[in-house]
N, C-alpha and C. Protein backbone atom coordinates (compact mmCIF):
# COMPACT_ATOMS: atom_id res chain seq x y z
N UNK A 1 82.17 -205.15 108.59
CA UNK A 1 81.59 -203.83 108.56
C UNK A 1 82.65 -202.82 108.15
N UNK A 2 82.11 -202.07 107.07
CA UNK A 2 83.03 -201.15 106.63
C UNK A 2 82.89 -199.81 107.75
N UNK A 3 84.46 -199.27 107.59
CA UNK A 3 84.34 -197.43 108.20
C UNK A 3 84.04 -196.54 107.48
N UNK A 4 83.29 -195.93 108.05
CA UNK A 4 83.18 -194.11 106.97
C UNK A 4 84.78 -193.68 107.41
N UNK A 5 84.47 -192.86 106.39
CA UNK A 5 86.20 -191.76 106.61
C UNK A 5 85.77 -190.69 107.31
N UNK A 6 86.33 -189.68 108.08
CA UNK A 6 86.08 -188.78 108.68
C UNK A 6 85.21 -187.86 108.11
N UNK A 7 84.04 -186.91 108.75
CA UNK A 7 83.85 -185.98 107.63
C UNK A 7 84.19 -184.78 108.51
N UNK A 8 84.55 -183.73 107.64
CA UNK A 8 84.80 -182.43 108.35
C UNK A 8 84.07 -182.35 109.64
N UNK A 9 84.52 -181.48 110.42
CA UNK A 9 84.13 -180.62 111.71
C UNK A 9 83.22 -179.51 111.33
N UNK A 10 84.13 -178.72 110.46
CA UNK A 10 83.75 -177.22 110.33
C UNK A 10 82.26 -177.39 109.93
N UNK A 11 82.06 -178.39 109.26
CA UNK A 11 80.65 -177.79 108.74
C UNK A 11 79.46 -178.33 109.98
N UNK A 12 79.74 -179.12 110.77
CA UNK A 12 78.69 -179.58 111.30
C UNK A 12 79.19 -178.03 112.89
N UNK A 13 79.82 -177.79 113.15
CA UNK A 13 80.37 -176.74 114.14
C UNK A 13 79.46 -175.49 113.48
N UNK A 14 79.54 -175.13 112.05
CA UNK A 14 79.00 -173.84 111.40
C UNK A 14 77.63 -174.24 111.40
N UNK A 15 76.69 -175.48 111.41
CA UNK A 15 75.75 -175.72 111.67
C UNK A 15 74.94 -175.25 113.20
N UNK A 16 76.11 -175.66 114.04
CA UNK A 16 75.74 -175.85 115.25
C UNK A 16 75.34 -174.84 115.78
N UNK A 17 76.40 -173.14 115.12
CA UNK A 17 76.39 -171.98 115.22
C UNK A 17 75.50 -171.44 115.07
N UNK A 18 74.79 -171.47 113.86
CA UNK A 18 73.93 -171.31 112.95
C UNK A 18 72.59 -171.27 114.20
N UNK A 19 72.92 -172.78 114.68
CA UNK A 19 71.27 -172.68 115.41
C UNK A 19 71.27 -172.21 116.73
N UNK A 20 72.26 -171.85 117.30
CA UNK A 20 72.87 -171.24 118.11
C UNK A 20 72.56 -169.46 118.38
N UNK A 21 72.58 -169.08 117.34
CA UNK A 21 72.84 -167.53 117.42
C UNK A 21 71.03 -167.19 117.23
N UNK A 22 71.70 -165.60 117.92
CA UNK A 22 70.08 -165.15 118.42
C UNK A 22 69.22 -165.03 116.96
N UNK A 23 67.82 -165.20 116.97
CA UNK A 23 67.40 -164.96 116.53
C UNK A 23 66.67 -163.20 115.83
N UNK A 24 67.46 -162.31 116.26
CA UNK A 24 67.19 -161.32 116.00
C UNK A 24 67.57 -160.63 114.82
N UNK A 25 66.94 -159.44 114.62
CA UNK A 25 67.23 -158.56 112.99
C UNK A 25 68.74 -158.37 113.17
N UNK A 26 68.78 -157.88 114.42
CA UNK A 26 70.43 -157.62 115.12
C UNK A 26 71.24 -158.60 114.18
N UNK A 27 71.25 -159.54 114.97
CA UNK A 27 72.23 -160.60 114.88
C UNK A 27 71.94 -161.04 113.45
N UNK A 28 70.98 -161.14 112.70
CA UNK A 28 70.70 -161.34 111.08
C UNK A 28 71.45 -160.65 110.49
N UNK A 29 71.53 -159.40 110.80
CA UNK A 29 72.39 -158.20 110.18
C UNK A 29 73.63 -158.28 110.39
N UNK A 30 74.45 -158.34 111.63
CA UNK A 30 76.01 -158.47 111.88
C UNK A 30 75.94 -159.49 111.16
N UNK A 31 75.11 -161.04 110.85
CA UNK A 31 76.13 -162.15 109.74
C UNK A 31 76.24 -161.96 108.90
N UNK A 32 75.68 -160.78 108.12
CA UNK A 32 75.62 -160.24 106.32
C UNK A 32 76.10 -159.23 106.33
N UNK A 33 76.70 -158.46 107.37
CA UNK A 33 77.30 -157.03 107.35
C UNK A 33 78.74 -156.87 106.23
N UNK A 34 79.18 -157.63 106.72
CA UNK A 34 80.31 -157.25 105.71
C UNK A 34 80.17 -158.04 104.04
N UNK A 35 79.78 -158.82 103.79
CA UNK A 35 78.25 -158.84 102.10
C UNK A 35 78.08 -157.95 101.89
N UNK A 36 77.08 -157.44 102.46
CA UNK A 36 76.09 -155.99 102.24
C UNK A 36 77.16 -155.15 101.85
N UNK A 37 78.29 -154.44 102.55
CA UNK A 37 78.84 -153.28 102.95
C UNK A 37 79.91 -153.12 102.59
N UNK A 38 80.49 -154.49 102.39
CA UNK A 38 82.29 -154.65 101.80
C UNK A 38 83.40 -154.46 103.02
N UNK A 39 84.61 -154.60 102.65
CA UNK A 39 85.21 -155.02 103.69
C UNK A 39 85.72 -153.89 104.47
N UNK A 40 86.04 -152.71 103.38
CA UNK A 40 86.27 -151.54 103.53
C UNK A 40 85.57 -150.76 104.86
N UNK A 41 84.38 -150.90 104.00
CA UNK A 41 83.36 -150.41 105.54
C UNK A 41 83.46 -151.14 106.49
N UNK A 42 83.00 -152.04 105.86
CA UNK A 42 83.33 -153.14 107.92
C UNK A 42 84.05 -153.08 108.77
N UNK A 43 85.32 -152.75 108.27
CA UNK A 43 86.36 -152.41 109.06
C UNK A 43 86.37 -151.30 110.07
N UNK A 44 85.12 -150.00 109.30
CA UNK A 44 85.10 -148.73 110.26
C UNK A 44 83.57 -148.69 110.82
N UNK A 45 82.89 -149.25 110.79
CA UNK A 45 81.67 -149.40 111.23
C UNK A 45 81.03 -150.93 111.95
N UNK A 46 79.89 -151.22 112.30
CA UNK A 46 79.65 -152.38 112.93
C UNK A 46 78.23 -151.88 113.32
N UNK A 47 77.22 -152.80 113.15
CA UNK A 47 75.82 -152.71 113.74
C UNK A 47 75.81 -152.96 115.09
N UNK A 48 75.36 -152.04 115.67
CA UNK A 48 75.18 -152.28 117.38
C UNK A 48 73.83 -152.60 118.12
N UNK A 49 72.93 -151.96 117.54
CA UNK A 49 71.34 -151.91 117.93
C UNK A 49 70.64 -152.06 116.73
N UNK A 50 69.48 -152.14 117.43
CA UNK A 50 68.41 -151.86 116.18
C UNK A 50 66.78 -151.70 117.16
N UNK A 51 65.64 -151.02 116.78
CA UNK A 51 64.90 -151.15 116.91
C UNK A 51 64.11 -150.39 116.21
N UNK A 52 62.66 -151.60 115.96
CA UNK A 52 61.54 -151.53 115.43
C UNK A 52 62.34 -150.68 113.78
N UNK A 53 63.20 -151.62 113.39
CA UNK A 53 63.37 -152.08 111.90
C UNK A 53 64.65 -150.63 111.75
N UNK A 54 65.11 -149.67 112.69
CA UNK A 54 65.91 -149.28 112.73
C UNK A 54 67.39 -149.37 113.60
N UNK A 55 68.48 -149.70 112.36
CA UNK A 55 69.79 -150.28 112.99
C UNK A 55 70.31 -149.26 112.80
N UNK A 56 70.88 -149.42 114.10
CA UNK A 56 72.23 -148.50 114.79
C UNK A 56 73.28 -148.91 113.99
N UNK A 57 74.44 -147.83 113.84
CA UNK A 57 75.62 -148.24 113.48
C UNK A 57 76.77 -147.09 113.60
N UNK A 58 77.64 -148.25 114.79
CA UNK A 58 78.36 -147.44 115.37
C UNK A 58 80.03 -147.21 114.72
N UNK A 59 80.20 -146.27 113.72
CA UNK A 59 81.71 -145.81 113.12
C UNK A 59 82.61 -145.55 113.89
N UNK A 60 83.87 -145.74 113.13
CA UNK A 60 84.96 -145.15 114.07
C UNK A 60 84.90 -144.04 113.89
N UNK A 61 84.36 -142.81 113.62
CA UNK A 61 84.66 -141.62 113.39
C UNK A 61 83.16 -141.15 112.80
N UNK A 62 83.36 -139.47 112.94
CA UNK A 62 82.01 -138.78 112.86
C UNK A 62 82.31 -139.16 111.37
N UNK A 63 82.89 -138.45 110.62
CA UNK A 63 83.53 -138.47 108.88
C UNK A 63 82.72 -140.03 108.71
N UNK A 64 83.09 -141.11 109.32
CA UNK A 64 82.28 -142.39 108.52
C UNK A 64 81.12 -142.22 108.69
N UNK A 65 80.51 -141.73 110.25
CA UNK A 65 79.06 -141.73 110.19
C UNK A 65 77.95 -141.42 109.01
N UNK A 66 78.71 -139.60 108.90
CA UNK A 66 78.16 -138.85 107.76
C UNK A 66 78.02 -139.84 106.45
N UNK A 67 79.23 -140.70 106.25
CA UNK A 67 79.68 -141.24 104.86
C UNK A 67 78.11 -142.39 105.10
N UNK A 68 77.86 -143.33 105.77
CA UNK A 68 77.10 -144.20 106.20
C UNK A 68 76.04 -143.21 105.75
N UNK A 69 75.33 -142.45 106.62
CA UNK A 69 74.47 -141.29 106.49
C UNK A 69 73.89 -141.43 105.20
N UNK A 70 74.68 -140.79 104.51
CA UNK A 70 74.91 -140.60 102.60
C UNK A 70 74.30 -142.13 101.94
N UNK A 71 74.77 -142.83 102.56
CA UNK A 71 74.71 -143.96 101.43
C UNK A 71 73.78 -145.35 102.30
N UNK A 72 72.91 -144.32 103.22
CA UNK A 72 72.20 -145.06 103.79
C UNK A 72 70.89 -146.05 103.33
N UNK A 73 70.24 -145.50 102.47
CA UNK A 73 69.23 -145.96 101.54
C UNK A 73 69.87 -147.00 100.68
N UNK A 74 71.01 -147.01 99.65
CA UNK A 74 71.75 -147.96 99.11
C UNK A 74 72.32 -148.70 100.00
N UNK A 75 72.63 -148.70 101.24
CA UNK A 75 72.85 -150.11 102.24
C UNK A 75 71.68 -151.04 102.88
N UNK A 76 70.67 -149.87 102.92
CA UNK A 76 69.41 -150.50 103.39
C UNK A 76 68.79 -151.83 102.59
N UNK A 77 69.20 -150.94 100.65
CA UNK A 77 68.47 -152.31 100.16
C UNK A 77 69.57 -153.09 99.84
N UNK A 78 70.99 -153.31 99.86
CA UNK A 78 71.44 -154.18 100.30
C UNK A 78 71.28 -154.96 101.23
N UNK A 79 71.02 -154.50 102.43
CA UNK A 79 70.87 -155.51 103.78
C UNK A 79 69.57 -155.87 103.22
N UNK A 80 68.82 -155.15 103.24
CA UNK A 80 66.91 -156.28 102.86
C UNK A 80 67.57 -157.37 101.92
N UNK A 81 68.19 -157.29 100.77
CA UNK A 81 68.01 -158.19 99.77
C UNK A 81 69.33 -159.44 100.45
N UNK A 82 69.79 -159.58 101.11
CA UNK A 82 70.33 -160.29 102.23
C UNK A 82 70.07 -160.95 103.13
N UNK A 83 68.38 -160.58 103.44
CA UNK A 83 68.35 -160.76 104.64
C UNK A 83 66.97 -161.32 104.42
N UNK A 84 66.24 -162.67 105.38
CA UNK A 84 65.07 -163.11 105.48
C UNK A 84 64.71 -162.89 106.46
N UNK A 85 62.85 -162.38 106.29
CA UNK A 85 62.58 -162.18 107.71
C UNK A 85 61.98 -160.41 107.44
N UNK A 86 62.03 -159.65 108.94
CA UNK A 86 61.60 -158.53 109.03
C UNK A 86 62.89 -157.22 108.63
N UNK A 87 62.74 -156.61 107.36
CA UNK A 87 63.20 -156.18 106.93
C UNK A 87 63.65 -154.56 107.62
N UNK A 88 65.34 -153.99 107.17
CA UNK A 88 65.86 -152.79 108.21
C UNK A 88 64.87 -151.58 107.27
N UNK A 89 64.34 -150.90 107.94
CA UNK A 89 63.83 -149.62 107.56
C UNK A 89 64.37 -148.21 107.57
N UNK A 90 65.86 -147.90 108.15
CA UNK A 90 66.30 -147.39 108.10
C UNK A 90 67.68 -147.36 108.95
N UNK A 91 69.17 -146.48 108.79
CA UNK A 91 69.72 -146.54 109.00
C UNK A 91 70.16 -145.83 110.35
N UNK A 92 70.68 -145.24 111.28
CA UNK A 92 70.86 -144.18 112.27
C UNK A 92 72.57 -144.58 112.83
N UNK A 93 73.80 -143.80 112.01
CA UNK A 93 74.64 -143.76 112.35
C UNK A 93 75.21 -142.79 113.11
N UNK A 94 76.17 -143.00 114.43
CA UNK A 94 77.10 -142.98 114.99
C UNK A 94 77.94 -143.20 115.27
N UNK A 95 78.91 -141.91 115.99
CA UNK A 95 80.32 -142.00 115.77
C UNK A 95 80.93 -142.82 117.24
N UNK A 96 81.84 -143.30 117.34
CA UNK A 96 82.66 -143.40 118.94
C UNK A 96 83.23 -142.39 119.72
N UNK A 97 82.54 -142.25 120.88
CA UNK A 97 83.37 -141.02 121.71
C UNK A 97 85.19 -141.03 121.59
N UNK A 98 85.61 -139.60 121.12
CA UNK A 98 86.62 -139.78 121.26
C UNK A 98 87.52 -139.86 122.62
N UNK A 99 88.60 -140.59 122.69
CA UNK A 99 89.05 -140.60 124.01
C UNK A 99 89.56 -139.59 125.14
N UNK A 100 89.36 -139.42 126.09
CA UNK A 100 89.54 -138.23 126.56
C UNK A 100 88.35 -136.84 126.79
N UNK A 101 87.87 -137.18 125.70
CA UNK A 101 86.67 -135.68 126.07
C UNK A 101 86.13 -136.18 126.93
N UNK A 102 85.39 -137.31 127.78
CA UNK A 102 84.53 -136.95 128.83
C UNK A 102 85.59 -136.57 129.72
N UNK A 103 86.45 -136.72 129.85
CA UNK A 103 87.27 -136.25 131.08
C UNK A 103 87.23 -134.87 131.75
């Protein structure tokens, strides 16, 4: 009897993930976020919520919000054309409290 040779990990692990993770628009959206948005953005923003087809997205700063804001409709149909399933209907960005003001 012959041996197989090893086959990768990663892919049966990225499988495993795959069936693993929630099924929500949420979680559909954070795995295509940085696709959609580029790396640039990703770096200052991140989807946090969503409901009834509107995702949250929380920037490091008011300045990105606005920028998000702006170019909200051109991310939207990026994420739809990304994404299978129930499609984002709109965007609603926010900034992070800065540190110190509630104090």
């Amino acid at each position: 009897m012959r041996r197989r040779e090893p086959r990768p990990a990663g892919l049966a692990v990225a499988a495993l993930a795959e069936r693993l993770a929630p099924q929500t628009l949420l979680a559909a959206v954070q795995r295509v976020w940085e696709d959609a948005v580029g790396e640039v953005v990703a770096a200052q923003a991140e989807p946090t919520g969503e409901r009834d087809g509107v995702l949250v997205v929380t920037c490091a700063s008011a300045v990105w919000a606005q920028e998000l804001d702006l170019m909200g409709p051109d991310l939207v149909g990026r994420l739809n054309g990304l994404l299978e399933g129930a499609p984002v209907r709109a965007l609603r960005c926010q900034a992070i409290a800065a540190r110190g003001w509630r104090e």
